[in-house]
C-alpha atoms as a PDB file:
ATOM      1  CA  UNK A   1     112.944-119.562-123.877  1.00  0.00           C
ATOM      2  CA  UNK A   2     111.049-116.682-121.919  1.00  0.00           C
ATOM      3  CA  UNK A   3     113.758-113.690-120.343  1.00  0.00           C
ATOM      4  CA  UNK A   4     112.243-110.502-118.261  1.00  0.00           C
ATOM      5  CA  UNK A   5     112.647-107.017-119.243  1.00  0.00           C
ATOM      6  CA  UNK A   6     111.265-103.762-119.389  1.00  0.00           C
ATOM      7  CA  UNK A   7     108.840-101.704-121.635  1.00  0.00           C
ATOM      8  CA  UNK A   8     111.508 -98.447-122.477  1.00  0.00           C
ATOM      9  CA  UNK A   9     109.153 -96.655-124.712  1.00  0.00           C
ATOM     10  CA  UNK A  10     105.838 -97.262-126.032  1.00  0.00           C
ATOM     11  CA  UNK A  11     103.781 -95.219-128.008  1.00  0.00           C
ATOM     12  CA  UNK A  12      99.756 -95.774-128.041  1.00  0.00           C
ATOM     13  CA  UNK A  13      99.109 -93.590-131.427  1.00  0.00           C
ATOM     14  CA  UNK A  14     101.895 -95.567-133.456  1.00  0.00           C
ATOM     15  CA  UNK A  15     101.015 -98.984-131.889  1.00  0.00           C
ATOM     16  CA  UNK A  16     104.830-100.058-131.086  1.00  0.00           C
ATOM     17  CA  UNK A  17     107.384 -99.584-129.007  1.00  0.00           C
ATOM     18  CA  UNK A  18     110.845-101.214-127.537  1.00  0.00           C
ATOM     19  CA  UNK A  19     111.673-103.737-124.932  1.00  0.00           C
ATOM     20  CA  UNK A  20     115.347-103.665-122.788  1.00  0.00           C
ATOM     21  CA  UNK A  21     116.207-107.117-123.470  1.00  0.00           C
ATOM     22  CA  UNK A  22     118.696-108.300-121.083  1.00  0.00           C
ATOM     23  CA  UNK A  23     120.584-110.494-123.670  1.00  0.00           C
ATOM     24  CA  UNK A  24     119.389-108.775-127.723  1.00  0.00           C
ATOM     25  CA  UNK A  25     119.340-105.597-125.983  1.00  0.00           C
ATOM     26  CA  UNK A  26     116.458-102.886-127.489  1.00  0.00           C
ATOM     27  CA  UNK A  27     113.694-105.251-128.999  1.00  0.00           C
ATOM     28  CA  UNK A  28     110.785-103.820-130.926  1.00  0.00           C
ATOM     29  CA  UNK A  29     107.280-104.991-130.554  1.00  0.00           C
ATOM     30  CA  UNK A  30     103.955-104.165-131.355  1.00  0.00           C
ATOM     31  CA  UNK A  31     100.491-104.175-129.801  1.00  0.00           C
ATOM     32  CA  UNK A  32      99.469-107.316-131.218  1.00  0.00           C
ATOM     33  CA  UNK A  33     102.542-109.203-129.671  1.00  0.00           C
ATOM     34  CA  UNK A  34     101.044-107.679-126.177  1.00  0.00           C
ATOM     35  CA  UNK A  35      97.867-109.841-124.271  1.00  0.00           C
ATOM     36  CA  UNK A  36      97.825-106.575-122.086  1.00  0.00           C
ATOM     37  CA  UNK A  37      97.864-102.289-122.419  1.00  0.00           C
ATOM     38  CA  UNK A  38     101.855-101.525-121.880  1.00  0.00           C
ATOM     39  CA  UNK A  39     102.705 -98.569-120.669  1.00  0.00           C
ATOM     40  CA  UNK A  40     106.689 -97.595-120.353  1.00  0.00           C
ATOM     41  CA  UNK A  41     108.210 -99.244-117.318  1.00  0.00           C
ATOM     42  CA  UNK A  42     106.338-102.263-117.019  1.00  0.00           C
ATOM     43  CA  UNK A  43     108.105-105.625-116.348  1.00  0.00           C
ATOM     44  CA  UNK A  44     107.253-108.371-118.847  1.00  0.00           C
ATOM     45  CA  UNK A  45     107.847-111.392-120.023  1.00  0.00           C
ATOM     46  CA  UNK A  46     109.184-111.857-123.606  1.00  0.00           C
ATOM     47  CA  UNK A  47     108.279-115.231-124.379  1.00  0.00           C
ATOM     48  CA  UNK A  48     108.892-115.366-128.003  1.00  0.00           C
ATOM     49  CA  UNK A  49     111.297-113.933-130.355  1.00  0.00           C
ATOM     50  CA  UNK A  50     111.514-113.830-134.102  1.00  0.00           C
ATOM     51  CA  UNK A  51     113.109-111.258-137.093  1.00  0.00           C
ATOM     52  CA  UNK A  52     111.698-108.414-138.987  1.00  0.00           C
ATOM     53  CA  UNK A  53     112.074-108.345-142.949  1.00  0.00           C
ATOM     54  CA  UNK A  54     114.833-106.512-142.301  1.00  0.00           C
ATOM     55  CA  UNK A  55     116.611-109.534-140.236  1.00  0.00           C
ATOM     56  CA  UNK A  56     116.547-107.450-137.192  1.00  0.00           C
ATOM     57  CA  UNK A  57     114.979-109.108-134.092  1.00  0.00           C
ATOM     58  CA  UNK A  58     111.151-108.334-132.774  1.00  0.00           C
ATOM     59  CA  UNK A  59     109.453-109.532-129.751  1.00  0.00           C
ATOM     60  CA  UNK A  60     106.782-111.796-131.156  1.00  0.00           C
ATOM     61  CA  UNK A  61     104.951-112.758-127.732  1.00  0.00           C
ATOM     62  CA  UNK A  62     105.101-110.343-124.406  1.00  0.00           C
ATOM     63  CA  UNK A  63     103.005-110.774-121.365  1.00  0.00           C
ATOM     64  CA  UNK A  64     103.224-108.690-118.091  1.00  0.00           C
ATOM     65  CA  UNK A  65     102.501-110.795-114.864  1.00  0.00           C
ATOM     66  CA  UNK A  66     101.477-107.917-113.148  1.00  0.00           C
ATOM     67  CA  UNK A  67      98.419-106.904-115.767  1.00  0.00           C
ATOM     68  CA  UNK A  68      95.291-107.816-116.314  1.00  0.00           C
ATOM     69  CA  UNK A  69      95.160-109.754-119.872  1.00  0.00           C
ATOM     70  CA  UNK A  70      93.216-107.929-122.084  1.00  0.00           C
ATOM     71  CA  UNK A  71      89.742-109.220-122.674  1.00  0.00           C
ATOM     72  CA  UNK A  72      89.714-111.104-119.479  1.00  0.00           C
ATOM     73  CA  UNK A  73      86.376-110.043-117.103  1.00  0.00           C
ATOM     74  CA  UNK A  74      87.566-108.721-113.669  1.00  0.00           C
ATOM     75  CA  UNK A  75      86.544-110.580-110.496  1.00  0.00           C
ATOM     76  CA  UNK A  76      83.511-110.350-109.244  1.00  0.00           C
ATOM     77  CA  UNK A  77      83.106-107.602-105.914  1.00  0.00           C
ATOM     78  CA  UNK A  78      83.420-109.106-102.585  1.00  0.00           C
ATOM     79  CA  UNK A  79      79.895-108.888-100.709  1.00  0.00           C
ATOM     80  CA  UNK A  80      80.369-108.444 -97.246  1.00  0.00           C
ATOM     81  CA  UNK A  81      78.257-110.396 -94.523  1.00  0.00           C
END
């Protein structure tokens, strides 16, 4: 089951971050659960959701609708005629 929320911090140099969940509340996640660059205040998509080995909860699969995924070529330019 996939729920929207927001990126409320993210930190490039540590690789992690936390989601506002609207139902677990602060979720942590990492780069590698991201298929796009986050930057605080995006809107995603948490699609999956598993525990830490601590029993806590961690976003395990996040995708923003309104990035680019990473890797992916952009469009090619228009040409005008």
């Amino acid at each position: 089951m996939s729920a929207k929320a927001r990126i409320r911090s993210w930190s490039n140099e540590q690789g992690f971050g936390y989601i506002e969940h609207p139902e677990h509340g602060d979720l942590l996640f990492d780069f590698e659960a991201c298929d796009f660059n986050p930057e605080v205040g995006d809107e995603v998509v948490v699609e999956e959701i598993g525990k830490r080995y601590d029993g806590s909860l961690k976003a395990k699969r996040v995708r923003c609708p309104a990035k680019p995924r990473r890797g992916d070529k952009p469009p090619p330019p228009k040409i005008p005629f």
